[in-house]
N, C-alpha and C. Protein backbone atom coordinates (compact mmCIF):
# COMPACT_ATOMS: atom_id res chain seq x y z
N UNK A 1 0.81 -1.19 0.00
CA UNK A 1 0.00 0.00 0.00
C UNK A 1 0.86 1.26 0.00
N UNK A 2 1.83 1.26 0.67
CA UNK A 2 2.87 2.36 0.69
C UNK A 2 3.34 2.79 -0.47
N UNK A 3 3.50 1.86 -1.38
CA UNK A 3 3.80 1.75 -2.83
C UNK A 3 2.58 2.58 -3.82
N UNK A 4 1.83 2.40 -3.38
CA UNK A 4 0.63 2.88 -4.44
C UNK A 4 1.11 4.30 -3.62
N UNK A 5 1.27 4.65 -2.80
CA UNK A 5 0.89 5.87 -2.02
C UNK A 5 2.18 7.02 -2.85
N UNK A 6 3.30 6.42 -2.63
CA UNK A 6 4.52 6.99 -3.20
C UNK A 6 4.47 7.12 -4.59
N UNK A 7 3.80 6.10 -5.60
CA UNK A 7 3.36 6.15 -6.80
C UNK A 7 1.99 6.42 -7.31
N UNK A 8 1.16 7.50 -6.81
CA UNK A 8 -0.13 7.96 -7.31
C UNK A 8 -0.35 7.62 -8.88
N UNK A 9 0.59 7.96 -9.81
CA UNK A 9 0.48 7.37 -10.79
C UNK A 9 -0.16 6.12 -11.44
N UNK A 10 0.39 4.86 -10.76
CA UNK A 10 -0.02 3.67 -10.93
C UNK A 10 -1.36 3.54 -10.59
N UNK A 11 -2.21 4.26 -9.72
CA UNK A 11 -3.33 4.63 -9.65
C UNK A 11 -4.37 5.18 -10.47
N UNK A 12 -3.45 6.25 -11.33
CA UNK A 12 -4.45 6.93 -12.54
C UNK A 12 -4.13 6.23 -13.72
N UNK A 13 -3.42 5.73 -13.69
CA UNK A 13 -3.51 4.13 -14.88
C UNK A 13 -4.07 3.33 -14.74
N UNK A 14 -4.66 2.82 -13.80
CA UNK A 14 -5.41 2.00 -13.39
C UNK A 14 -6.58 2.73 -13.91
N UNK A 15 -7.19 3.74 -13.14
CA UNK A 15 -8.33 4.25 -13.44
C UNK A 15 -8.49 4.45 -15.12
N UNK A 16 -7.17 5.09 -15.97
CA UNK A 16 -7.26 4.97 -17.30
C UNK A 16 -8.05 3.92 -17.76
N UNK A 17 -6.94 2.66 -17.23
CA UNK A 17 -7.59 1.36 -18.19
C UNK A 17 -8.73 0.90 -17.96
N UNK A 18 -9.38 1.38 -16.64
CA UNK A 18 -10.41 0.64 -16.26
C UNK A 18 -11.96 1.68 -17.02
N UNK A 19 -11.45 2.69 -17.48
CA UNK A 19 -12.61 3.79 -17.81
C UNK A 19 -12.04 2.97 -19.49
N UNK A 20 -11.32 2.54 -19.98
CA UNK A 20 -10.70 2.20 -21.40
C UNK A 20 -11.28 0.62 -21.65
N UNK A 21 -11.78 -0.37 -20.79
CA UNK A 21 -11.88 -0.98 -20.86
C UNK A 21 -13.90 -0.94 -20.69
N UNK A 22 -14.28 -0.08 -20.10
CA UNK A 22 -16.05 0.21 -19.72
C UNK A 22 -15.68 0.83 -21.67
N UNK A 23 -14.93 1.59 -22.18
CA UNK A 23 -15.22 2.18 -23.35
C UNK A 23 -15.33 1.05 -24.47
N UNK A 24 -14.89 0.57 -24.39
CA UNK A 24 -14.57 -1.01 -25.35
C UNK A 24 -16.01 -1.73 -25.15
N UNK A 25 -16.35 -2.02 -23.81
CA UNK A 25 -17.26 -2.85 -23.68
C UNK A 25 -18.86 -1.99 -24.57
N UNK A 26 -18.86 -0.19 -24.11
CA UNK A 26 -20.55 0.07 -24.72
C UNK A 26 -19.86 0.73 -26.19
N UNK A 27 -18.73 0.98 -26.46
CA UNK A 27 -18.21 1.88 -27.07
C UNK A 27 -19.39 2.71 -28.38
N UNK A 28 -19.76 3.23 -27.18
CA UNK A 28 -20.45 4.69 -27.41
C UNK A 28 -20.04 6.21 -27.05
N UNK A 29 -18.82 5.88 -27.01
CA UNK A 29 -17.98 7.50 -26.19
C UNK A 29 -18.96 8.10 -25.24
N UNK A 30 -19.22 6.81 -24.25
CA UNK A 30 -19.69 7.66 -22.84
C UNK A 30 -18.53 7.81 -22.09
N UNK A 31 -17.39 7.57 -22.15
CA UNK A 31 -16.31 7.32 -21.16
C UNK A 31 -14.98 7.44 -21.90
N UNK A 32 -14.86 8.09 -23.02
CA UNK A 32 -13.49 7.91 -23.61
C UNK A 32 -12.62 9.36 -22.69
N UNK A 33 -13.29 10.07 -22.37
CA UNK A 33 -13.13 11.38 -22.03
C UNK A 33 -12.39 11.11 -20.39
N UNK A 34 -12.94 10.36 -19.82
CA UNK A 34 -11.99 9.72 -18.58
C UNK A 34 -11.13 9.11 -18.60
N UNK A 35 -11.10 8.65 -19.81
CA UNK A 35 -9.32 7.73 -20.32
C UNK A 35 -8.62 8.71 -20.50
N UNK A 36 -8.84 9.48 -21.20
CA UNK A 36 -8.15 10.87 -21.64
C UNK A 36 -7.43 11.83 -20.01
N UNK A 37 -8.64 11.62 -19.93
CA UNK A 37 -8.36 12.64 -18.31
C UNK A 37 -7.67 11.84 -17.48
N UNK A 38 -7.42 10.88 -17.31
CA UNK A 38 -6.51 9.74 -16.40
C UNK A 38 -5.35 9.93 -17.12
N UNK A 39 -5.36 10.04 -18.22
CA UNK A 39 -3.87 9.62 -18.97
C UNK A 39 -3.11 11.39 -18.87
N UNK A 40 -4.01 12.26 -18.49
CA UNK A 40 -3.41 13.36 -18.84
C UNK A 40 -2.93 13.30 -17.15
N UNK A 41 -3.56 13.72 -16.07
CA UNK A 41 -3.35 12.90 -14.51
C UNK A 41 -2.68 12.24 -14.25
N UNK A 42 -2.03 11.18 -14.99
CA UNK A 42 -0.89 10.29 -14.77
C UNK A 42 0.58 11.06 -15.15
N UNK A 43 0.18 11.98 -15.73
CA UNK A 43 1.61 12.62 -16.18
C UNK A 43 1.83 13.66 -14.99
N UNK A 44 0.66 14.63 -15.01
CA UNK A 44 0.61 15.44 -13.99
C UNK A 44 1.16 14.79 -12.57
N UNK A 45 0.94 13.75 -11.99
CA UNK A 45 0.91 12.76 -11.13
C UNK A 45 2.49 12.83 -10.58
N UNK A 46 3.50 12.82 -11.90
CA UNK A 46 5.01 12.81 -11.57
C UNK A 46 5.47 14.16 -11.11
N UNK A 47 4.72 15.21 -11.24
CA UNK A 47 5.10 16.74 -10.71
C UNK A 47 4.41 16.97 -9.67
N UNK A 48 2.89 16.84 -8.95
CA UNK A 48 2.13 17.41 -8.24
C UNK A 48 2.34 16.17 -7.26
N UNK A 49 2.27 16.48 -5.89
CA UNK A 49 2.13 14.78 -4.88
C UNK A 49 1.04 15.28 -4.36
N UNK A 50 0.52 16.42 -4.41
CA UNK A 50 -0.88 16.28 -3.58
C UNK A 50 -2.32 15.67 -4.39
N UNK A 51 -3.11 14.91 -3.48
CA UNK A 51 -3.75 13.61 -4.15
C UNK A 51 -4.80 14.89 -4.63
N UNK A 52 -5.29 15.52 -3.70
CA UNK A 52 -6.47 16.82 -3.86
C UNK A 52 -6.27 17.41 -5.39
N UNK A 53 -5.21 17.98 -5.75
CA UNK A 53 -4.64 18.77 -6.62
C UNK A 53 -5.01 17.86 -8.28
N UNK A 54 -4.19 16.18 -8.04
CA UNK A 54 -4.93 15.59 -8.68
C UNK A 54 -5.69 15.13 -9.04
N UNK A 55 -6.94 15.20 -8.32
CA UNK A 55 -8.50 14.93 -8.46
C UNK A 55 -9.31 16.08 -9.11
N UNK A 56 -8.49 17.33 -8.77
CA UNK A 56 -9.37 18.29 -9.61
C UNK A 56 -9.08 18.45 -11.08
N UNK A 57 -7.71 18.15 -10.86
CA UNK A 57 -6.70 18.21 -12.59
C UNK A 57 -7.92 16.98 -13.27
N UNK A 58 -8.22 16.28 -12.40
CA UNK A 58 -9.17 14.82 -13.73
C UNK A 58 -10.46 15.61 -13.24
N UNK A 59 -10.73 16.22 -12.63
CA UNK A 59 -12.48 16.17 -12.73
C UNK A 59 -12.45 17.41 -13.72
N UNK A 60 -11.35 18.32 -13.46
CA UNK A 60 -11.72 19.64 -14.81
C UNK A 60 -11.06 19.11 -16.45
N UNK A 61 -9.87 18.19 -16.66
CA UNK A 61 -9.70 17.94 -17.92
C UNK A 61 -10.83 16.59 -18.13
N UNK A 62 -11.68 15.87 -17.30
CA UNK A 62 -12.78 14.72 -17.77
C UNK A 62 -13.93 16.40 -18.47
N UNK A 63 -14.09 17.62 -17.90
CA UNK A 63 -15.02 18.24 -18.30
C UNK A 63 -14.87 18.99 -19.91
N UNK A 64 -13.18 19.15 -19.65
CA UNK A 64 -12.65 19.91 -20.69
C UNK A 64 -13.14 19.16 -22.23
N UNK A 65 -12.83 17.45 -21.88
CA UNK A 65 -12.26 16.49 -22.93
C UNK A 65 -14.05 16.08 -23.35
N UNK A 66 -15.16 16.22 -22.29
CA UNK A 66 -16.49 16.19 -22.91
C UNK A 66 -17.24 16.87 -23.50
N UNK A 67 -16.69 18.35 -23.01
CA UNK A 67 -16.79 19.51 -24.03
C UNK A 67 -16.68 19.26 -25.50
N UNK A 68 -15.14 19.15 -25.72
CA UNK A 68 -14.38 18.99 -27.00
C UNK A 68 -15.41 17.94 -27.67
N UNK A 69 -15.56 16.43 -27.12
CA UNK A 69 -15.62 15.63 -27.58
C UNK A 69 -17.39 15.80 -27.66
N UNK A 70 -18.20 15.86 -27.45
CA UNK A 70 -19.28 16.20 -27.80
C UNK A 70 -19.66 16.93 -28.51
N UNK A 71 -19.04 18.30 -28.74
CA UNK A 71 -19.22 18.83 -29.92
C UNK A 71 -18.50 18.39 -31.15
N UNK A 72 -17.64 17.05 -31.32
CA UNK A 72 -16.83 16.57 -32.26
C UNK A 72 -17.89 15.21 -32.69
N UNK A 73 -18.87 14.67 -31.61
CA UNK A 73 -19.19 13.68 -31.52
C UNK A 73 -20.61 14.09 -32.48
């Protein structure tokens, strides 16, 4: 557990694949926008250690990326 803690990262990859894998299963781009936002969070993840900081970075780029992607959709 200490491990996940020191590596937040491995966490928002997780969440990536697991929002990447719900996308596969209806793939209706209800959820591609949280893969996106995890994968952008996982990078962020290696500069920021506060967990807070990274929860807002995915809840405002999941809003940014449904924006975009809905009006593309």
């Amino acid at each position: 557990m200490e491990y996940l803690i020191a590596n937040p990262w491995i966490i928002w990859l997780a969440v990536g694949i697991f929002f990447l894998i719900v996308e596969l299963i209806t793939s209706s781009l209800v959820s591609i926008w949280f893969v996106l936002a995890a994968g952008v969070t996982c990078g962020v993840s290696f500069f920021v250690d506060s967990f807070a900081v990274q929860v807002v970075v995915f809840t405002v780029f999941s809003l940014v990326f449904m924006v975009i992607f809905r009006k593309l959709y």
